[in-house]
N, C-alpha and C. Protein backbone atom coordinates (compact mmCIF):
# COMPACT_ATOMS: atom_id res chain seq x y z
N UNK A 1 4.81 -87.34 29.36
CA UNK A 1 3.73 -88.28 29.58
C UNK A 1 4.28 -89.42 30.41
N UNK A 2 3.48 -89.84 31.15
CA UNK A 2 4.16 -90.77 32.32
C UNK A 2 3.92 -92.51 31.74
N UNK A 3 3.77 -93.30 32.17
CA UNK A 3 3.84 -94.54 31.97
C UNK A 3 2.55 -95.21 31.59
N UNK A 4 1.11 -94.23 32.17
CA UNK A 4 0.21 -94.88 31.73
C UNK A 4 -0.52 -94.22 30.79
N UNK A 5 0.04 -92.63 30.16
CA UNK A 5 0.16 -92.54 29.35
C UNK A 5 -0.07 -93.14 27.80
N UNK A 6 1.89 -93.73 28.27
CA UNK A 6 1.90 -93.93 27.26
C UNK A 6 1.77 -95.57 26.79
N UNK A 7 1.10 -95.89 27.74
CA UNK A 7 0.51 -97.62 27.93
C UNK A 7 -0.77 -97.13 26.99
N UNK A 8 -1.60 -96.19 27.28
CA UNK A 8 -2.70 -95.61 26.87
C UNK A 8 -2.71 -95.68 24.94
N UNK A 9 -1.48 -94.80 24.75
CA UNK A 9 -1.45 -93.93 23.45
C UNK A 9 -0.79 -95.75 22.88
N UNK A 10 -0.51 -96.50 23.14
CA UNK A 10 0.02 -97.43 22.76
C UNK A 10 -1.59 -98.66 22.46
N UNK A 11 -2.00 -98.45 23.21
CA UNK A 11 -3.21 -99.67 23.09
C UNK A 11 -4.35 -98.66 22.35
N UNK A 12 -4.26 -97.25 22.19
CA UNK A 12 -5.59 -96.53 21.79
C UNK A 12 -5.00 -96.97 20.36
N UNK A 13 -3.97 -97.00 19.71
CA UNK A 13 -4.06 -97.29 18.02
C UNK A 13 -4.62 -98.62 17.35
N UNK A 14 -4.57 -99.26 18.35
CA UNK A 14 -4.87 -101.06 17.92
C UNK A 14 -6.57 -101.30 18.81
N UNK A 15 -6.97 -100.48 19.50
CA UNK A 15 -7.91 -101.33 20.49
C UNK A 15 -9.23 -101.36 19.69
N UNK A 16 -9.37 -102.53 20.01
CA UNK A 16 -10.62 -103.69 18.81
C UNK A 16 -11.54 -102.49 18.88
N UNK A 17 -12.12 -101.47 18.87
CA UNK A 17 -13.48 -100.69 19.27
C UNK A 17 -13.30 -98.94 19.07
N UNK A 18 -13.95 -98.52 18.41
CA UNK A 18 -14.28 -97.05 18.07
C UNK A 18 -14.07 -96.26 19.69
N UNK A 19 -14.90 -96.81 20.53
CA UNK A 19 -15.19 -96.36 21.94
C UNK A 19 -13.72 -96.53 22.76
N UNK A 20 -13.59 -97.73 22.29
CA UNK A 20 -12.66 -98.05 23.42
C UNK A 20 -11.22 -97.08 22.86
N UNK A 21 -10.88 -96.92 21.52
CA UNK A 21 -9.86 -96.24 20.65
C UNK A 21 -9.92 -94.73 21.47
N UNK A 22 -11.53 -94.23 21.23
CA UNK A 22 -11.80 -92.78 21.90
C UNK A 22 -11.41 -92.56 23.28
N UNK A 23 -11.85 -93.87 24.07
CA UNK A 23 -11.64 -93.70 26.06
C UNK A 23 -10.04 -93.62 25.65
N UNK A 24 -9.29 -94.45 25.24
CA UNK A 24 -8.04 -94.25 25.60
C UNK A 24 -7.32 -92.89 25.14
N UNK A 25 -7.70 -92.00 24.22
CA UNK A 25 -6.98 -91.26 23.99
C UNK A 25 -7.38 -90.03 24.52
N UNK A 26 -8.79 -90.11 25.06
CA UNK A 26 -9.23 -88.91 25.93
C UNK A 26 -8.39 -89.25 27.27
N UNK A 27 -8.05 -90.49 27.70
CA UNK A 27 -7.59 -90.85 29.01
C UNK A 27 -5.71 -89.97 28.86
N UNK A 28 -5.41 -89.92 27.50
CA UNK A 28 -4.00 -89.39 27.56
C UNK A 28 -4.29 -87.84 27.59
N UNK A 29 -5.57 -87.27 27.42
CA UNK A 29 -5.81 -85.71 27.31
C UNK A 29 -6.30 -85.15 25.87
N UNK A 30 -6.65 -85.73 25.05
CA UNK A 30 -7.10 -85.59 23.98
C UNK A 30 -8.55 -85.08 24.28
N UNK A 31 -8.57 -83.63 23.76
CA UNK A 31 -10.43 -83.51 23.99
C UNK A 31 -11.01 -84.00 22.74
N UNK A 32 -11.80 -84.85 22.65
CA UNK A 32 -12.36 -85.30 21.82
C UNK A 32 -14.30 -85.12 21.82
N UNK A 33 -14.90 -84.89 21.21
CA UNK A 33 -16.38 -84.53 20.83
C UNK A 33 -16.97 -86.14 21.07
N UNK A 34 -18.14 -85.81 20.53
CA UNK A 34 -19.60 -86.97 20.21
C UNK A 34 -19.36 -87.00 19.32
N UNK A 35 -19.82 -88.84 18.69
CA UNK A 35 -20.03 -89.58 17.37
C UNK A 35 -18.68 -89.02 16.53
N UNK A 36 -17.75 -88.80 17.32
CA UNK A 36 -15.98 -89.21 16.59
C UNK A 36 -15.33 -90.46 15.78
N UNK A 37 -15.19 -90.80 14.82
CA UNK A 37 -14.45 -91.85 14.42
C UNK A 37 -13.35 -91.67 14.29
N UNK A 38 -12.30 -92.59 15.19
CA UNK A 38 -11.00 -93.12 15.12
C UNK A 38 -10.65 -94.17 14.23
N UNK A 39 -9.83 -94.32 13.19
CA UNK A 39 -9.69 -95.75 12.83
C UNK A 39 -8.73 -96.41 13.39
N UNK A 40 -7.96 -97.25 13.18
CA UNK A 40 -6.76 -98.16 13.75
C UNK A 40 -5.83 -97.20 13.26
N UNK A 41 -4.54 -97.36 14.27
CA UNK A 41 -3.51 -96.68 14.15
C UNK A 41 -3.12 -95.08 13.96
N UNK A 42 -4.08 -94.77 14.60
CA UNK A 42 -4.12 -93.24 14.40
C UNK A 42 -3.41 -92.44 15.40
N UNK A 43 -2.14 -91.79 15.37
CA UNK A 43 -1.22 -91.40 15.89
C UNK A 43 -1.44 -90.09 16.43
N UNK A 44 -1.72 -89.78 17.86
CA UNK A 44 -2.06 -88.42 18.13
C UNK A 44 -0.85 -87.73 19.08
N UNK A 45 -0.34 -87.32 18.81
CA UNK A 45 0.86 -86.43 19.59
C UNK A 45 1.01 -86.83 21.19
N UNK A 46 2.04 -87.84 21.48
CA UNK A 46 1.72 -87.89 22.54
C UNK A 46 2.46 -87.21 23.57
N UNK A 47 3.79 -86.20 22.68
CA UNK A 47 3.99 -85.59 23.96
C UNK A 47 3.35 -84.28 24.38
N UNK A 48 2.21 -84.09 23.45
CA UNK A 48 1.28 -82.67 23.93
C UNK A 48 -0.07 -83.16 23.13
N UNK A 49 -0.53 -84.04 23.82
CA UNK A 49 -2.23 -84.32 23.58
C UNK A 49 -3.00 -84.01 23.94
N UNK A 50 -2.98 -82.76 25.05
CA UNK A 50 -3.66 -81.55 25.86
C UNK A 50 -3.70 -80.73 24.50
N UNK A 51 -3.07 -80.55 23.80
CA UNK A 51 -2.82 -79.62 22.63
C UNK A 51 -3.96 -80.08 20.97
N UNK A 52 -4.72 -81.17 21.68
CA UNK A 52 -5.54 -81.53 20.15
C UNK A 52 -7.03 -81.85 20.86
N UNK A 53 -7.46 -81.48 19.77
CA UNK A 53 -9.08 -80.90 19.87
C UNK A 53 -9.41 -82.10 19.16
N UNK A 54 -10.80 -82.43 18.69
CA UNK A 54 -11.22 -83.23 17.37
C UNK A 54 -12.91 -82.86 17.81
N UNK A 55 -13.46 -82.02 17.01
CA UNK A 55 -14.77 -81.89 17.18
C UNK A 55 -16.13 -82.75 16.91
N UNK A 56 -17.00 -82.59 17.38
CA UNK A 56 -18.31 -83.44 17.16
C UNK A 56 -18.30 -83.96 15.27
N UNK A 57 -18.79 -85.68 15.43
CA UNK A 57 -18.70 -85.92 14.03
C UNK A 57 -17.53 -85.76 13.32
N UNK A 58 -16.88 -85.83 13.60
CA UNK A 58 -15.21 -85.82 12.84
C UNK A 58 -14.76 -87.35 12.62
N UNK A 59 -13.86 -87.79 11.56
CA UNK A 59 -13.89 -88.41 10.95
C UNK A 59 -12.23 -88.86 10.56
N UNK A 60 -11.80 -89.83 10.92
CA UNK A 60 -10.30 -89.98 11.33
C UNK A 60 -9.88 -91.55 10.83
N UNK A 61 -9.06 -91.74 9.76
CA UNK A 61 -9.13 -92.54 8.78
C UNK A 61 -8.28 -93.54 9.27
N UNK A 62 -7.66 -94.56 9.40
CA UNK A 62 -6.17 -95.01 9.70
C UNK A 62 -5.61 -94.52 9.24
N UNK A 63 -4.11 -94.47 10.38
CA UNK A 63 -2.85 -94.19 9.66
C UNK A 63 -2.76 -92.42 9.97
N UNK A 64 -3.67 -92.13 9.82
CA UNK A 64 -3.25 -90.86 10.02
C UNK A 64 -2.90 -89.96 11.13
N UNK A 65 -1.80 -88.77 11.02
CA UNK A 65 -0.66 -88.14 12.34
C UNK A 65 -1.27 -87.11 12.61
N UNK A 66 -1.35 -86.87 13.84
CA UNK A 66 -2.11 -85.26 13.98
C UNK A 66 -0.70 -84.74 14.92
N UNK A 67 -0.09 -83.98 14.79
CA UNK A 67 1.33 -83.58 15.71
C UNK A 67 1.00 -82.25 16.42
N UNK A 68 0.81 -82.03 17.44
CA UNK A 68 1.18 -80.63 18.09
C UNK A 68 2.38 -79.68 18.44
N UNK A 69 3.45 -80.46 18.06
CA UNK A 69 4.48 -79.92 18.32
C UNK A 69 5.64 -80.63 17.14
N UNK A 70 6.31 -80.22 16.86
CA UNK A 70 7.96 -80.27 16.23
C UNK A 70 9.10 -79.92 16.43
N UNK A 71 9.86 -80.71 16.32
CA UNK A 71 10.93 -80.50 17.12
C UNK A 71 12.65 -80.25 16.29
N UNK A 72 13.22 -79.87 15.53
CA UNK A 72 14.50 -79.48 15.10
C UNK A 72 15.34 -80.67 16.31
N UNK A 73 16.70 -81.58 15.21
CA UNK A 73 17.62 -81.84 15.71
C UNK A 73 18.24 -80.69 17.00
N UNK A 74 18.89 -81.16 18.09
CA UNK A 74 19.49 -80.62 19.03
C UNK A 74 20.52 -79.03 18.18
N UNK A 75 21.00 -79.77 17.38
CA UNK A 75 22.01 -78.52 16.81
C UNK A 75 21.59 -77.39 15.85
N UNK A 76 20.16 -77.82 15.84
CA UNK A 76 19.68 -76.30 15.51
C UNK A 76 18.01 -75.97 16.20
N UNK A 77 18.72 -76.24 17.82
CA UNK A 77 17.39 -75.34 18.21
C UNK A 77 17.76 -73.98 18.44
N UNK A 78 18.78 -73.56 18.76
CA UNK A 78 18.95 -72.41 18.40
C UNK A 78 18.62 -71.47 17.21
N UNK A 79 18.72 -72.04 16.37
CA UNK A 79 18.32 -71.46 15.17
C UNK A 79 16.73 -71.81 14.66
N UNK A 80 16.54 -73.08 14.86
CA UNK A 80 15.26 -73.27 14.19
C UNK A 80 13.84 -73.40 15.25
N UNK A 81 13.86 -73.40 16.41
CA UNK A 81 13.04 -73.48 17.89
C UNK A 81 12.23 -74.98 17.72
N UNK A 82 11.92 -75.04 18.97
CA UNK A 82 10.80 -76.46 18.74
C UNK A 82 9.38 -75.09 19.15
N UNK A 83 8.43 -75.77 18.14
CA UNK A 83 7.15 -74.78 17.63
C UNK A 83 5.87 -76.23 18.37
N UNK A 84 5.09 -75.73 19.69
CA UNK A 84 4.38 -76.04 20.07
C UNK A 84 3.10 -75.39 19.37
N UNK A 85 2.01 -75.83 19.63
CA UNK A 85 0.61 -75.38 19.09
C UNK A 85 -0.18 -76.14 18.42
N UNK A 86 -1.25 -75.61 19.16
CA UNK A 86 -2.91 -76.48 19.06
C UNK A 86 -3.45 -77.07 17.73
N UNK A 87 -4.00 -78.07 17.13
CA UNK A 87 -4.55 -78.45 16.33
C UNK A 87 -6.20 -78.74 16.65
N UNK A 88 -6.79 -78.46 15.69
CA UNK A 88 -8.52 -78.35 15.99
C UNK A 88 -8.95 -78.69 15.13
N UNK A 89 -9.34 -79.86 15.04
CA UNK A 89 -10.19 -80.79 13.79
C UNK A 89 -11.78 -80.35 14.03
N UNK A 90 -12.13 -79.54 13.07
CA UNK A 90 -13.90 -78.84 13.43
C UNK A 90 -14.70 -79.73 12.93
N UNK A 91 -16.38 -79.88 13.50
CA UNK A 91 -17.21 -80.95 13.36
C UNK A 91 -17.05 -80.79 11.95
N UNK A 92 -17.64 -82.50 11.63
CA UNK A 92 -18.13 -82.96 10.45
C UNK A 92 -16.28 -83.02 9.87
N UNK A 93 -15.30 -83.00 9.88
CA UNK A 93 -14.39 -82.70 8.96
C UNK A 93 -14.09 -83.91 9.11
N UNK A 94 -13.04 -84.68 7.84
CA UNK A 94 -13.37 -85.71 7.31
C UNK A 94 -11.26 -85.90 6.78
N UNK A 95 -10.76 -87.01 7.51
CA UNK A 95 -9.29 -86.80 7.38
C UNK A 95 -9.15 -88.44 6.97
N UNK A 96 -8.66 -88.36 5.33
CA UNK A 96 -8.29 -89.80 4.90
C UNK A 96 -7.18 -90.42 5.29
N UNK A 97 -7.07 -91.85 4.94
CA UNK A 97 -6.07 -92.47 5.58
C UNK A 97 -4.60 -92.06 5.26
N UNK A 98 -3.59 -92.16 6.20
CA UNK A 98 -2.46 -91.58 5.91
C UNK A 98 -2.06 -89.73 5.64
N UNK A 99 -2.82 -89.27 6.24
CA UNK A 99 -2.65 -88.06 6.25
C UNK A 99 -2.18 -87.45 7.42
N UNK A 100 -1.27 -85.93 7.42
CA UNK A 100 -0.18 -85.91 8.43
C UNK A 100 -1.10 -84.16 8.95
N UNK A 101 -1.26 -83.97 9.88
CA UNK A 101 -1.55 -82.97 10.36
C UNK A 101 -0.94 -82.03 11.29
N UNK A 102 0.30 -81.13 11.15
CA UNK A 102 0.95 -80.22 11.98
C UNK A 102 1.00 -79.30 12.40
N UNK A 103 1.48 -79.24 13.45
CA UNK A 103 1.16 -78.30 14.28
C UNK A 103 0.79 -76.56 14.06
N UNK A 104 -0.69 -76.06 14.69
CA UNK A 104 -1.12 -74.96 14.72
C UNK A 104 -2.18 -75.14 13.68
N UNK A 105 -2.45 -76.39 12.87
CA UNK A 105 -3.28 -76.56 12.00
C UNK A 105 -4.79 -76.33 12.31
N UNK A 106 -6.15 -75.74 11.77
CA UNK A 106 -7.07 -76.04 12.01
C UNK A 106 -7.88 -76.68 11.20
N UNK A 107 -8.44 -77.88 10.85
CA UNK A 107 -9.26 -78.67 9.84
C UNK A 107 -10.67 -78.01 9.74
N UNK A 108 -11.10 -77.28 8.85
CA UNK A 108 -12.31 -76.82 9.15
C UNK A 108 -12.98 -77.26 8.60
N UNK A 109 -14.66 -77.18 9.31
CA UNK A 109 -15.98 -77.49 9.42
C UNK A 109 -16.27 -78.47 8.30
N UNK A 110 -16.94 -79.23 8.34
CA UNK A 110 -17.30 -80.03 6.70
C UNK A 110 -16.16 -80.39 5.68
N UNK A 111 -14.40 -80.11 6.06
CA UNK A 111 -13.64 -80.55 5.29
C UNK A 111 -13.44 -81.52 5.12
N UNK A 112 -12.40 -81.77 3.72
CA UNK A 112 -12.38 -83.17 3.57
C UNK A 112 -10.58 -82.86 3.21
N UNK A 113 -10.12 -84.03 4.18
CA UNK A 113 -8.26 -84.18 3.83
C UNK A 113 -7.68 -84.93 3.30
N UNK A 114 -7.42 -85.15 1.79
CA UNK A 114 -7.39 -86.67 0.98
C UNK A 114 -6.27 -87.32 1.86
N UNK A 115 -6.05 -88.66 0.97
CA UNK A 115 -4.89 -89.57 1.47
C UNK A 115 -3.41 -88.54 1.00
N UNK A 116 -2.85 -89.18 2.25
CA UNK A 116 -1.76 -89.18 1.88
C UNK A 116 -1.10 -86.99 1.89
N UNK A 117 -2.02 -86.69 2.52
CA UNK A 117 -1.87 -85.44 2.52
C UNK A 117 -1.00 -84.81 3.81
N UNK A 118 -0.56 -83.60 3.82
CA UNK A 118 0.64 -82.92 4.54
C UNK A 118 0.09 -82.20 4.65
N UNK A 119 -0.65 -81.48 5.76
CA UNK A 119 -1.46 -80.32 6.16
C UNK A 119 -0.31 -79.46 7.00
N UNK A 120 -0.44 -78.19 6.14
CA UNK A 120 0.83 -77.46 6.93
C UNK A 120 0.13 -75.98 7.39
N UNK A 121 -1.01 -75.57 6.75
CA UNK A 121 -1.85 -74.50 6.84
C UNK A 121 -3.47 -74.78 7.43
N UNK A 122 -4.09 -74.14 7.79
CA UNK A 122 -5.56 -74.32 8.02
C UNK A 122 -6.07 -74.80 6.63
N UNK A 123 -7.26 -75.64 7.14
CA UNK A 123 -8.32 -75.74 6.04
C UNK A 123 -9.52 -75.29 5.90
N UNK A 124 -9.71 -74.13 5.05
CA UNK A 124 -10.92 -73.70 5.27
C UNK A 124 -12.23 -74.80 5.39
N UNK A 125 -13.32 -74.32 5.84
CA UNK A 125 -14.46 -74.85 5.93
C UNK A 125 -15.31 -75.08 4.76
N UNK A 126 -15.75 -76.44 4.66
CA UNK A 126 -15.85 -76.64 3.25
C UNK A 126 -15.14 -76.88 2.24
N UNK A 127 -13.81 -77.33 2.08
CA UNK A 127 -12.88 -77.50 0.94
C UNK A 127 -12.21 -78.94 1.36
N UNK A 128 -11.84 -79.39 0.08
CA UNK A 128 -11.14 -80.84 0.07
C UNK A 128 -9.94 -80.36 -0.35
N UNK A 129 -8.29 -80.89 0.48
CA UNK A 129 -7.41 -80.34 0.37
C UNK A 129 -6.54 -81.77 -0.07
N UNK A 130 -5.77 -81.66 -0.66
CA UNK A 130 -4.90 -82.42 -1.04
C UNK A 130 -3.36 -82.31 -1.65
N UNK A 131 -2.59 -83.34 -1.60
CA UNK A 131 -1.35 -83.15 -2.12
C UNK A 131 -0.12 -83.10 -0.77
N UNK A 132 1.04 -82.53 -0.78
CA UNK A 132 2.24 -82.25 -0.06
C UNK A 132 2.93 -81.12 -0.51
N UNK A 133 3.12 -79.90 -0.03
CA UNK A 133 1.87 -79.41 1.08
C UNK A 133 0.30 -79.60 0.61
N UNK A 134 -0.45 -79.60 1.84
CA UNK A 134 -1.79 -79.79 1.17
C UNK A 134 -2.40 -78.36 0.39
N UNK A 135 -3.19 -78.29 -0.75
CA UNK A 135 -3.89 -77.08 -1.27
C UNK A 135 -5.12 -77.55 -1.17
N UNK A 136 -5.74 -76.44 -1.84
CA UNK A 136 -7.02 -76.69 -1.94
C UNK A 136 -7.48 -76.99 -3.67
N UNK A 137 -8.39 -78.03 -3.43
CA UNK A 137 -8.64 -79.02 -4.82
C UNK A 137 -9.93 -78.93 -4.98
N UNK A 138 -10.83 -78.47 -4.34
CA UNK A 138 -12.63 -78.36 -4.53
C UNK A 138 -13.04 -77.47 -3.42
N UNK A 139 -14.02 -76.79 -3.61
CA UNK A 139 -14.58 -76.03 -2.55
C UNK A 139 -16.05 -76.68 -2.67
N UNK A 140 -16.49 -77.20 -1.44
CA UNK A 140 -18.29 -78.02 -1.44
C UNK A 140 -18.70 -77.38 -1.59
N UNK A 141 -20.25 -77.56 -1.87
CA UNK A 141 -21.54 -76.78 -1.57
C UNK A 141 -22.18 -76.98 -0.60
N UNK A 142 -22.14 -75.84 0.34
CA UNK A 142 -22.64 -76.09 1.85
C UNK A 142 -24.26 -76.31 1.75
N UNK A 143 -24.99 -75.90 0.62
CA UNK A 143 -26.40 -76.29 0.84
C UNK A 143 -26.37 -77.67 0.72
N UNK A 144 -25.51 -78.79 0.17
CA UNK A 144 -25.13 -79.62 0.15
C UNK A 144 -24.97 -80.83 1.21
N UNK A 145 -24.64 -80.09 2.50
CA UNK A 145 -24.11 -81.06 3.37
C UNK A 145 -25.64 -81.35 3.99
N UNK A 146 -25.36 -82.42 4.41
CA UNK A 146 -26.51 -83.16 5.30
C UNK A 146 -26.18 -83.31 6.84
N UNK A 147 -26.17 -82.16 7.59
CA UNK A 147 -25.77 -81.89 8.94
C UNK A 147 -27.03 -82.52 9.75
């Protein structure tokens, strides 16, 4: 990422405004949907932000990491690789503050990702996941949601 970049990914965590939070991080390559909420400080991968999705109505708490990539110390990339891949936050899904999202993850449809959670697997659609690693702790009732 080049300089304005990361001028970008630097002012999108603090900037006073929902809109203005969204322009900057679509400006680093982030595809981002309609009626998205960003909160303050929300950390989106900035050396592969081509690599994160966030769908219509999605819901993004402070504090919380969405990572596309990981990387192993130098002395064991041989052994352990750096693992690129896409993350896709699906509409309506719902990610509390302080929660870590890695790479290849997909947040699905109507989910909900408590605080403080470590998403290391997909989340199905419809389920509230929680803990480190995250599981699954409730499954909704989709006649339920108010889409």
């Amino acid at each position: 990422m080049g300089f304005l970049g990361k001028f970008a990914d630097v002012l999108a965590k603090q900037a006073p405004s929902n809109a203005m939070r969204i322009k900057l991080q679509r400006s680093k390559g982030v595809r981002i949907g309609q009626n998205v909420f960003l909160g303050y400080d929300v950390n989106i991968d900035p050396s592969f932000p081509t690599m994160v999705e966030i769908h219509d109505h999605a819901r993004i708490s402070p504090g919380v990491i969405i990572l596309a990539h990981e990387r192993p110390g130098d002395v064991w990339l041989d052994h352990k690789k750096e693992i690129v891949a896409p993350v896709r936050i699906e509409r309506h899904a719902a990610i509390y503050a302080g929660a870590i999202i890695t790479p290849g993850v997909t947040v699905g449809e109507c989910s909900i990702v408590r605080e403080g959670s470590v998403v290391t697997e997909n989340v199905p659609p419809y389920t509230v996941v929680a803990g480190s690693p995250a599981h699954v702790i409730e499954q909704l009732p989709r006649d339920r949601a108010r889409l």
